[in-house]
Structures are given as structure tokens and as C-alpha cells.
Protein backbone atom coordinates (compact mmCIF):
# COMPACT_ATOMS: atom_id res chain seq x y z
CA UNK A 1 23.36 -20.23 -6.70
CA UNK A 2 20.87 -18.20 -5.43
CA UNK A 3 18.48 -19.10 -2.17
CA UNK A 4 15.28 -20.30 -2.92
CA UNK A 5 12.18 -18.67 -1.64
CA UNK A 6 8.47 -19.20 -1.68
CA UNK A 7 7.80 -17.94 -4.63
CA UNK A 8 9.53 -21.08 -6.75
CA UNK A 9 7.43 -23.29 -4.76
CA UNK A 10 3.69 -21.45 -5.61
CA UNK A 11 4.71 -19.75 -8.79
CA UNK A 12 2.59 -21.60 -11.33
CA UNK A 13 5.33 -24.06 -12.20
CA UNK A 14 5.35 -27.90 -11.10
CA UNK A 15 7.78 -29.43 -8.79
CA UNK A 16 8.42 -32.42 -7.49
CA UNK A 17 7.81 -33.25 -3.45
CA UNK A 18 12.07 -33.15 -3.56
CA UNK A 19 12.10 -29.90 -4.71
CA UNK A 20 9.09 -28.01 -2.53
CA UNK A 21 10.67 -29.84 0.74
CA UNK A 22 14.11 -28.21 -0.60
CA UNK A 23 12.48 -24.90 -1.15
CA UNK A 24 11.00 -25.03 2.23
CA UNK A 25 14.34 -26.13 3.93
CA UNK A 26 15.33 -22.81 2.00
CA UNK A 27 13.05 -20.28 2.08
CA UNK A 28 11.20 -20.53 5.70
CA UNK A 29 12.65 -19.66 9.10
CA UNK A 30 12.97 -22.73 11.67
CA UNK A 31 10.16 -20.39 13.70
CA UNK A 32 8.07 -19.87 10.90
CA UNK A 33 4.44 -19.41 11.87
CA UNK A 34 1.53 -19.48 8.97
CA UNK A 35 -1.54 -18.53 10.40
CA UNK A 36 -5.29 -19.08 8.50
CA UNK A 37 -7.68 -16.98 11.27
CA UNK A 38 -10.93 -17.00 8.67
CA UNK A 39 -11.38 -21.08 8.46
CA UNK A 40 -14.06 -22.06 11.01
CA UNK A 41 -11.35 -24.12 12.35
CA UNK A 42 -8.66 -21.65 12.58
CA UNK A 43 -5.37 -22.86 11.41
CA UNK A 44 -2.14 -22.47 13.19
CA UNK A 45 0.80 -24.44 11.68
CA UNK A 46 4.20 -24.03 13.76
CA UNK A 47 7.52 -24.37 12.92
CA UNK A 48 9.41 -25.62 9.50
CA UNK A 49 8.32 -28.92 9.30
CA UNK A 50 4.64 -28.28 9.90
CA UNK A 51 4.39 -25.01 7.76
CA UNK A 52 6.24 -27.02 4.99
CA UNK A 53 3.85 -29.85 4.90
CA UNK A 54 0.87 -27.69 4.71
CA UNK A 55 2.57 -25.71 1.90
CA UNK A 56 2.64 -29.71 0.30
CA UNK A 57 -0.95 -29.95 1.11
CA UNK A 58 -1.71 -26.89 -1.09
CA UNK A 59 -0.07 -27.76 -3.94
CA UNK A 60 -0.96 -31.70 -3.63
CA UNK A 61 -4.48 -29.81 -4.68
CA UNK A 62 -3.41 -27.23 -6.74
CA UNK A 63 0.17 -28.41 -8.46
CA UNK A 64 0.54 -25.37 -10.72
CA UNK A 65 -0.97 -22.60 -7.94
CA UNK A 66 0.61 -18.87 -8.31
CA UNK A 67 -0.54 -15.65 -7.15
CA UNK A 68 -1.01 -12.19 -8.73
CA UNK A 69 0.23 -9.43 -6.33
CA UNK A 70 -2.59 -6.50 -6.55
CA UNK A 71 -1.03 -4.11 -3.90
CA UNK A 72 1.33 -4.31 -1.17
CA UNK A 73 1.26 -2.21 1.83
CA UNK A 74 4.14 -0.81 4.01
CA UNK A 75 3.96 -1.82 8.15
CA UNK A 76 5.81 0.56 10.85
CA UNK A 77 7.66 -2.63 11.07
CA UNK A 78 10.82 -3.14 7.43
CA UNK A 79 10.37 -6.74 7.49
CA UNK A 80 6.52 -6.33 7.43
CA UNK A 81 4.21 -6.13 4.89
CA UNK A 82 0.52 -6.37 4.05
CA UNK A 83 -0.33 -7.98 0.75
CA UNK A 84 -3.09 -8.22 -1.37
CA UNK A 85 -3.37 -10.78 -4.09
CA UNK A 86 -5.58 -13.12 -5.94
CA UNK A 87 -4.24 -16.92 -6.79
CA UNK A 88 -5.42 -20.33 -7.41
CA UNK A 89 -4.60 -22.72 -10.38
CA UNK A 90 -5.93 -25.91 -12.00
CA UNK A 91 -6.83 -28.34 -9.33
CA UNK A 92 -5.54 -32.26 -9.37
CA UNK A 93 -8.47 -34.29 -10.73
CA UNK A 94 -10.59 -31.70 -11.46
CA UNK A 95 -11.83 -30.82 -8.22
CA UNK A 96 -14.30 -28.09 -8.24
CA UNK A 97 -14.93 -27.71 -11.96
CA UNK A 98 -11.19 -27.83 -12.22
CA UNK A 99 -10.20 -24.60 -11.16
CA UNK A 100 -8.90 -23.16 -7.48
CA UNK A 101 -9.62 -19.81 -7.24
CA UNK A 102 -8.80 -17.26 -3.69
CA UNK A 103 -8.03 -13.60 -2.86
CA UNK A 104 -6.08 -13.00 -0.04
CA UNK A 105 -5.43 -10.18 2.19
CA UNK A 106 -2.25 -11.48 4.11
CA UNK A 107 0.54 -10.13 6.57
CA UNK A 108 3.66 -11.06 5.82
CA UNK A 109 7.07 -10.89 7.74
CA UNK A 110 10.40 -12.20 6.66
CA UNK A 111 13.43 -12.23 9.56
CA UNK A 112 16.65 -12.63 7.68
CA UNK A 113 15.40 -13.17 4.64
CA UNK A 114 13.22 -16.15 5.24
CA UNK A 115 9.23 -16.43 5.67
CA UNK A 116 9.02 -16.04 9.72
CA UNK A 117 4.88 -15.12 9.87
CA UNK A 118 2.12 -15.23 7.73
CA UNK A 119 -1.33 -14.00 8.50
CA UNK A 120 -3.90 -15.17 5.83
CA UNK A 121 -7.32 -14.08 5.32
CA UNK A 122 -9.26 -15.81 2.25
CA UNK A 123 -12.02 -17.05 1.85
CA UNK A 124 -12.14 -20.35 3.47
CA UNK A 125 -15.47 -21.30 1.58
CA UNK A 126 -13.06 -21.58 -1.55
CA UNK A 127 -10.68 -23.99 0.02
CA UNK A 128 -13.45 -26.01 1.03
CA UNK A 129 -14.71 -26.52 -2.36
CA UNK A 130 -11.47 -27.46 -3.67
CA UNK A 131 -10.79 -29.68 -1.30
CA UNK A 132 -13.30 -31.20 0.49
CA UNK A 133 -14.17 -29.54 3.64
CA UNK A 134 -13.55 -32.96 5.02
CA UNK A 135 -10.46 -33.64 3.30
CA UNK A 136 -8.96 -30.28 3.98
CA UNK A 137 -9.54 -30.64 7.91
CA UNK A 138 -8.35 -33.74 8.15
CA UNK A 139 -5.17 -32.89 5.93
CA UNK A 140 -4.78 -29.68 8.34
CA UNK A 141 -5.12 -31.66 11.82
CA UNK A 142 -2.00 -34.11 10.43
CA UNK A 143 0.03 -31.02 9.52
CA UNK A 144 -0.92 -29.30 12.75
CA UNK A 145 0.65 -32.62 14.70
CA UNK A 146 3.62 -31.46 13.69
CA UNK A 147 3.33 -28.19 15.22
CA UNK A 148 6.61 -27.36 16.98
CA UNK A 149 6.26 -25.78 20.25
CA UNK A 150 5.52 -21.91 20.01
CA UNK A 151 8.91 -20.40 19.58
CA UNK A 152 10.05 -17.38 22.03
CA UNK A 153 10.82 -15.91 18.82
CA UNK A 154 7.25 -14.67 18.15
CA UNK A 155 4.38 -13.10 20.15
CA UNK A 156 1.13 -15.10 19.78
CA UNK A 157 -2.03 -13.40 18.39
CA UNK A 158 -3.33 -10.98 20.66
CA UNK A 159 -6.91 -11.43 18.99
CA UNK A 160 -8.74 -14.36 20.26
CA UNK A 161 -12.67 -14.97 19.46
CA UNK A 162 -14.93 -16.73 21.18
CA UNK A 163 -16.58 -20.17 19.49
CA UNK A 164 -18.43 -19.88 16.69
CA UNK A 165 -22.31 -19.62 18.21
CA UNK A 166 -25.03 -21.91 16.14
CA UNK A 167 -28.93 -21.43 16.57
CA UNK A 168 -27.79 -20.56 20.33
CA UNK A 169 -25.12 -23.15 21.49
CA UNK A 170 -21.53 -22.54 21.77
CA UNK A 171 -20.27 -24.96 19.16
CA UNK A 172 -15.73 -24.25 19.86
């Protein structure tokens, strides 16, 4: 049989929570980081369990999402890669005229054949339309929860920003 791996979770075809948690128990490393830098609340999720429920999240919104690779780019580092792609799918209830629709510039590394680090950037505006900005927060906090400590296994971002600045107060 062979190993699972992302892919049969987000490519286009429905599965049930049963099989998504058994794809994740599959396909991502127990220090798998997935990282979302471009939301105005920047999303960290940590570890197997919380990356895996926000994976759920996404496709509780978007049951049939896929993506369309449009280039991927080679990293001095083998198990690195940069990939661009465009993805969405119908959204549950119609949501946003009924469609989900994203392009994403992401960096990708697998250690030992499982998802160990991914770097998003999309536009968060998207999301936010198809799932509630309120919603999708909300949703994000309870997966971020679950956040297992930061594993010695990866370096944290060496980019930080300062808070977002509105009409001339710190807002963070």
C-alpha cells in the first residue's frame, strides 16, 4: 500500500473526516510547521495535531479544494522547494458566490518524506471572503490551541514585523 501524502487530502476529491485525519497521521511530520505570514493575524500552526486540524478547517470550507502547480523552484536546500500554484474549489453552502479561489507562492520542505514546513503566501483577502473573516479567525485561534511546543527540529522565522500601524496607532 502506498503512504499517503497531502495531495489525497486537497486533490479535488471528497473524503471523509476518517480519511483526512488518516492522511494527516500519514503524510505530515510530528514537527510539522505550516506557516500563513500574509493574514493580518499571522498564522502559525505547530505540530501534527494542530497542522492537521487546520488542514480540516480548509476543506470543512472547501470539500473538493485542489491546486494547479504553475512552476516549482529548486532551493540550495534537496528537500526544499518553492512552489507556485493557483487552487480553490466549490465552497460548502455557497459561500462567496460558491467558489474559493487563491494563488499561492509557498515554501515547501519535506524531511523523510513527510510535510515538515510550509511557508504560504496568498492572498488572505480571499480566505476571508470564503470564510468569514470572523469565522476563519476564530476557527484559526482553536487550531492554534493545539500548537505543540516549537520543536528543536526547526529554526523559527528569522523575519519578524512590527504591528500592523492604523491612522497612527500600533494596532499588534
Amino acid at each position: 500500500m502506498t503512504r499517503k501524502t497531502i495531495g489525497d487530502a486537497f486533490g479535488g476529491q471528497l473524503t471523509t473526516l476518517e480519511e483526512q485525519r488518516a492522511i494527516w497521521a500519514e503524510s505530515l511530520h510530528e514537527d510539522v510547521i505550516w506557516e500563513g505570514p500574509t493574514f493580518e493575524k499571522p498564522i502559525q500552526v505547530v505540530g501534527r495535531l494542530a497542522t492537521s486540524r487546520f488542514f480540516e478547517l480548509l476543506l470543512s470550507g472547501v470539500p473538493r479544494f485542489s491546486t494547479t502547480l504553475v512552476q516549482a523552484y529548486p532551493t540550495s536546500d534537496p528537500d526544499t522547494m518553492i512552489i507556485e500554484s493557483y487552487g480553490g474549489g466549490p465552497t460548502k453552502d455557497g459561500i462567496n458566490n460558491g467558489r474559493y479561489t487563491q494563488r499561492y507562492f509557498s515554501m515547501v520542505t519535506n524531511k523523510d518524506g513527510l510535510a515538515f514546513r510550509m511557508r504560504e503566501y496568498c492572498n488572505p483577502f480571499q480566505t476571508y471572503a470564503a470564510f468569514g473573516k470572523a469565522h476563519w479567525e476564530k476557527s484559526v485561534d482553536e487550531c492554534m490551541a493545539l500548537n505543540a511546543p516549537w520543536p528543536a527540529s526547526q529554526k523559527p522565522d528569522p523575519i519578524t514585523l512590527p504591528p500592523t500601524v492604523k491612522a497612527g496607532v500600533g494596532v499588534g
